[in-house]
C-alpha atoms as a PDB file:
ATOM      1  CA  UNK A   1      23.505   7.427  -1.977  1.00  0.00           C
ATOM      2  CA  UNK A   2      22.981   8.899   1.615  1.00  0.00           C
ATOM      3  CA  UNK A   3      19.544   7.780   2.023  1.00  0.00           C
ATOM      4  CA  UNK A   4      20.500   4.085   1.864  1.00  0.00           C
ATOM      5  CA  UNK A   5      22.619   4.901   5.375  1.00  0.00           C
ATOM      6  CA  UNK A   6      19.341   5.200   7.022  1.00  0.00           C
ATOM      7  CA  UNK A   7      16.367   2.751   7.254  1.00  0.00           C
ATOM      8  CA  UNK A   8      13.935   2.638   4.446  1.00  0.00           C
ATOM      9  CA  UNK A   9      10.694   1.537   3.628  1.00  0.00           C
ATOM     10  CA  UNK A  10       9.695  -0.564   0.536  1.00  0.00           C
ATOM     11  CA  UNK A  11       6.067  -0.177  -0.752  1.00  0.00           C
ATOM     12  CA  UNK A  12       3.820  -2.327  -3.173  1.00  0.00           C
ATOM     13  CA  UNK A  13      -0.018  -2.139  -4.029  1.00  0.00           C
ATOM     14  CA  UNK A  14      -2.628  -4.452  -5.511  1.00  0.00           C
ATOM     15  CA  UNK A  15      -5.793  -2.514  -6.538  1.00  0.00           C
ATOM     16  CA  UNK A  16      -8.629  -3.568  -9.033  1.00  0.00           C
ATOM     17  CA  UNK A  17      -7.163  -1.665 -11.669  1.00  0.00           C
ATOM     18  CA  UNK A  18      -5.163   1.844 -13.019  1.00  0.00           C
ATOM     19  CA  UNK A  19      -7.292   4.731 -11.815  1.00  0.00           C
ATOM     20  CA  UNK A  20      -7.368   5.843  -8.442  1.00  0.00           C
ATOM     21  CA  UNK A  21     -10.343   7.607  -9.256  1.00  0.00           C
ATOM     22  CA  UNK A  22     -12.726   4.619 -10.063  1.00  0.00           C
ATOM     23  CA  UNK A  23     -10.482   1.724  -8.902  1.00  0.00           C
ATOM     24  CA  UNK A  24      -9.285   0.650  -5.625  1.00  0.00           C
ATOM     25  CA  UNK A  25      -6.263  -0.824  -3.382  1.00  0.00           C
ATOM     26  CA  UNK A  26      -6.831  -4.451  -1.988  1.00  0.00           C
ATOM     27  CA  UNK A  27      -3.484  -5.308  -0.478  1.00  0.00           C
ATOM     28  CA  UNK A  28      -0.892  -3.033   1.128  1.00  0.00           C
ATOM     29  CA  UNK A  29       2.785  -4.673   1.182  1.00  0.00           C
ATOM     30  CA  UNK A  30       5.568  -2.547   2.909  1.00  0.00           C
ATOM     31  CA  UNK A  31       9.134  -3.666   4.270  1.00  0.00           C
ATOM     32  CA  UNK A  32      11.419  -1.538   6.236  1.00  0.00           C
ATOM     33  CA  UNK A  33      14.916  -2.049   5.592  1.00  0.00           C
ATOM     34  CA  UNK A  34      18.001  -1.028   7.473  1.00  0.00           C
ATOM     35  CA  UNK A  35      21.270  -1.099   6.362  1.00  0.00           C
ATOM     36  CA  UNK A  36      22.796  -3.496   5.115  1.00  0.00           C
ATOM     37  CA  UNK A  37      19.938  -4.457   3.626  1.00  0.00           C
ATOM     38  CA  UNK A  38      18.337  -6.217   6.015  1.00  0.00           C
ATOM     39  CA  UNK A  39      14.444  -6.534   6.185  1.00  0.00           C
ATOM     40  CA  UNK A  40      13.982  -5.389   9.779  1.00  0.00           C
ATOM     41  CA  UNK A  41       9.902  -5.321   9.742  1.00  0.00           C
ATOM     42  CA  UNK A  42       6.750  -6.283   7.709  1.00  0.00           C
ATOM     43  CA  UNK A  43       3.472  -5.026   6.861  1.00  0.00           C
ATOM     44  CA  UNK A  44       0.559  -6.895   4.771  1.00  0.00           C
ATOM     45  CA  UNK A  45      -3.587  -5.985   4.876  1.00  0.00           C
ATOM     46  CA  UNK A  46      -5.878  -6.662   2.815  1.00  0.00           C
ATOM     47  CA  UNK A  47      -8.148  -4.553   1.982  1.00  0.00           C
ATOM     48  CA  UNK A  48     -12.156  -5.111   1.193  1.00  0.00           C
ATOM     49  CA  UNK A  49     -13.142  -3.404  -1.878  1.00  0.00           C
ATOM     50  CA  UNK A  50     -16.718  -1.910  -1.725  1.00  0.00           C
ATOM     51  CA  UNK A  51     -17.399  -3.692  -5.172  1.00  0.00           C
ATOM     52  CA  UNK A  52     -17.025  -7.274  -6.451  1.00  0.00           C
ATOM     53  CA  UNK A  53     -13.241  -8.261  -7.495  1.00  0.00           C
ATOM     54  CA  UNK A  54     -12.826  -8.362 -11.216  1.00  0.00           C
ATOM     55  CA  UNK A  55     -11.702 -12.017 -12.285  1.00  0.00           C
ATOM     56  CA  UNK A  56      -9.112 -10.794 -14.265  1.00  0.00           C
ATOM     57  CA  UNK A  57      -7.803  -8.470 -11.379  1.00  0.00           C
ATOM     58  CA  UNK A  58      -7.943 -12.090  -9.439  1.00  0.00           C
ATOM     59  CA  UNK A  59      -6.281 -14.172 -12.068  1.00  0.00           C
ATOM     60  CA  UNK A  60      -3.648 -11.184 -12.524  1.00  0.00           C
ATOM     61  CA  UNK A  61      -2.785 -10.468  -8.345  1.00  0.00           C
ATOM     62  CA  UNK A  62      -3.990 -14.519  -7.063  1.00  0.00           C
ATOM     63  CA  UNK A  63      -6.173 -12.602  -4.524  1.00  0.00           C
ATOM     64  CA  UNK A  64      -9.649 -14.079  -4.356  1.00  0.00           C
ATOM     65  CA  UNK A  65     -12.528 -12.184  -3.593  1.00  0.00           C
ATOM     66  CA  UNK A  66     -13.198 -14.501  -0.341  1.00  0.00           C
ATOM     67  CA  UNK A  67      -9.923 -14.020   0.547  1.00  0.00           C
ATOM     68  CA  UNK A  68     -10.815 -10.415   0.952  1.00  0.00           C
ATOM     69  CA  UNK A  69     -14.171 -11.345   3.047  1.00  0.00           C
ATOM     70  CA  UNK A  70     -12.703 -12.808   5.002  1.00  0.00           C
ATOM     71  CA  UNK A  71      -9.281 -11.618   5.719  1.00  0.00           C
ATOM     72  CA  UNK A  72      -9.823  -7.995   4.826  1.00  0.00           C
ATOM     73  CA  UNK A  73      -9.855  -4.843   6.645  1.00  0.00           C
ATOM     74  CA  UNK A  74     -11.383  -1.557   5.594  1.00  0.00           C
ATOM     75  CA  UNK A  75      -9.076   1.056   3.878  1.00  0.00           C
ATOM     76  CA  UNK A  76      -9.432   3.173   6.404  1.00  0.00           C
ATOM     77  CA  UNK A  77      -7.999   0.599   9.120  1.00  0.00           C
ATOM     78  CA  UNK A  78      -5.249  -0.677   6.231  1.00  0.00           C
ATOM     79  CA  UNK A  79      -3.970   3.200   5.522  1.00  0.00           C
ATOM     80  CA  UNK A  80      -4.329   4.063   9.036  1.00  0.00           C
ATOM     81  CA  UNK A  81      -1.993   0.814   9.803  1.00  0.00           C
ATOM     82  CA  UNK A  82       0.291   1.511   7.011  1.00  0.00           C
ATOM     83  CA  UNK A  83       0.965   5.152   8.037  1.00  0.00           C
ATOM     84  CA  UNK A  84       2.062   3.957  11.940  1.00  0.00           C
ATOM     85  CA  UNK A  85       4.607   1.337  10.309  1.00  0.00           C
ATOM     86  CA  UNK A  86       5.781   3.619   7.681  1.00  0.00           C
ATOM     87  CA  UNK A  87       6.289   6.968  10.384  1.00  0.00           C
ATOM     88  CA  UNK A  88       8.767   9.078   8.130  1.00  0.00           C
ATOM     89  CA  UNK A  89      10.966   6.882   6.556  1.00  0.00           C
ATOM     90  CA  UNK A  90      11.887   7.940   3.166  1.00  0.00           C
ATOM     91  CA  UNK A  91       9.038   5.241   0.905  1.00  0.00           C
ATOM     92  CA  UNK A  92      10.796   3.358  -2.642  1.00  0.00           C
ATOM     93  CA  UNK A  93       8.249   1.810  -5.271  1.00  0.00           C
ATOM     94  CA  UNK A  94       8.314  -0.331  -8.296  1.00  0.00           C
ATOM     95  CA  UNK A  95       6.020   2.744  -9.908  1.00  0.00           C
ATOM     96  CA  UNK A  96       5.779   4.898  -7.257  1.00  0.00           C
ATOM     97  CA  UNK A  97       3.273   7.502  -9.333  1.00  0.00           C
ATOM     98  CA  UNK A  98       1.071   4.945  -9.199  1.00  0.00           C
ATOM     99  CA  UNK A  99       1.238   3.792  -5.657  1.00  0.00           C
ATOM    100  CA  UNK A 100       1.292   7.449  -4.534  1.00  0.00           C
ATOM    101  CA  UNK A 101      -1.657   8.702  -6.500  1.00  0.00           C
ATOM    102  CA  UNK A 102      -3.799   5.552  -5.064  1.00  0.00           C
ATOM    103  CA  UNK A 103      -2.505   6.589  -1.431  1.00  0.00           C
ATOM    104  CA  UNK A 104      -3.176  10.248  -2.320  1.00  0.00           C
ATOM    105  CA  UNK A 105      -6.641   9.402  -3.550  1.00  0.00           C
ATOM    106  CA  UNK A 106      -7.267   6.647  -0.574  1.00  0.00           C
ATOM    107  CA  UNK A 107      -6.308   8.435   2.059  1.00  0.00           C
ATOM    108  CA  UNK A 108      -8.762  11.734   1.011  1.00  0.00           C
ATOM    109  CA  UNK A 109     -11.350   9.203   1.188  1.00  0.00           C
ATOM    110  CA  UNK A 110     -10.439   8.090   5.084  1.00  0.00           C
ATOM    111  CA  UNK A 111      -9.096  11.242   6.364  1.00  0.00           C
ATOM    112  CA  UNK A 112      -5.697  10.123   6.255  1.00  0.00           C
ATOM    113  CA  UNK A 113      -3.097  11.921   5.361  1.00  0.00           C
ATOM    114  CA  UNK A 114      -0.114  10.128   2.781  1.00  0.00           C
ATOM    115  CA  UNK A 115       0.680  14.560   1.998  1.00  0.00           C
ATOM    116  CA  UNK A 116       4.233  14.200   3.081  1.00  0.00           C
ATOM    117  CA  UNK A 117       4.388  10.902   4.376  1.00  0.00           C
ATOM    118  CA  UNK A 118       5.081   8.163   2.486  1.00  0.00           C
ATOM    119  CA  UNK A 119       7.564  10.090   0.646  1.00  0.00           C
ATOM    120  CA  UNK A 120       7.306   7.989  -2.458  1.00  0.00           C
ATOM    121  CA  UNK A 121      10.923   7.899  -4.961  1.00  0.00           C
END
């Protein structure tokens, strides 16, 4: 219960399916909470996959694949932007094994480093 006396950060991914292997992330959500509870910062990207959107990853998420031509960034800008807001704050997930293995994978990819930060619960 002493980790909710400090700030926080709350984490959610959209990819174009369950393997981080031959999927990958198209939108990066991330709050950072301090207490109280109160949302004290937000971070959204999209992200531009290098292959078409599945329409049943569209249908499932709402994300279209223009909206990703046109409003997305690379991963590597996305992860690199989502590792400055997140700095060391202690990361919480819906299904954090699944967010963290997609970060893992991602960021091996880019050259950056999700290691020890986010440190996914």
């Amino acid at each position: 219960m002493a980790l909710l006396t400090q700030p926080f950060a709350i984490l959610d991914l959209e990819t174009t399916g369950l393997d981080p292997t031959q999927h990958e992330i198209i939108e990066i959500a991330a709050l950072i909470v301090h207490t109280r509870f109160q949302v004290a910062d937000e971070f959204h990207v999209l992200i531009q996959p290098s292959q078409p959107l599945p329409s049943e990853i569209s249908a499932l998420t709402g994300i279209a694949q223009s909206l990703l031509d046109n409003s997305g960034v690379t991963l590597h800008e996305g992860l690199a932007g989502l590792q400055a807001f997140l700095g060391g704050l202690p990361v919480f997930a819906h299904y954090a094994p699944f967010d963290q293995g997609f970060l893992r994978h991602a960021g091996k990819q880019c050259g950056v480093s999700f290691g020890q930060c986010p440190k996914l619960s």
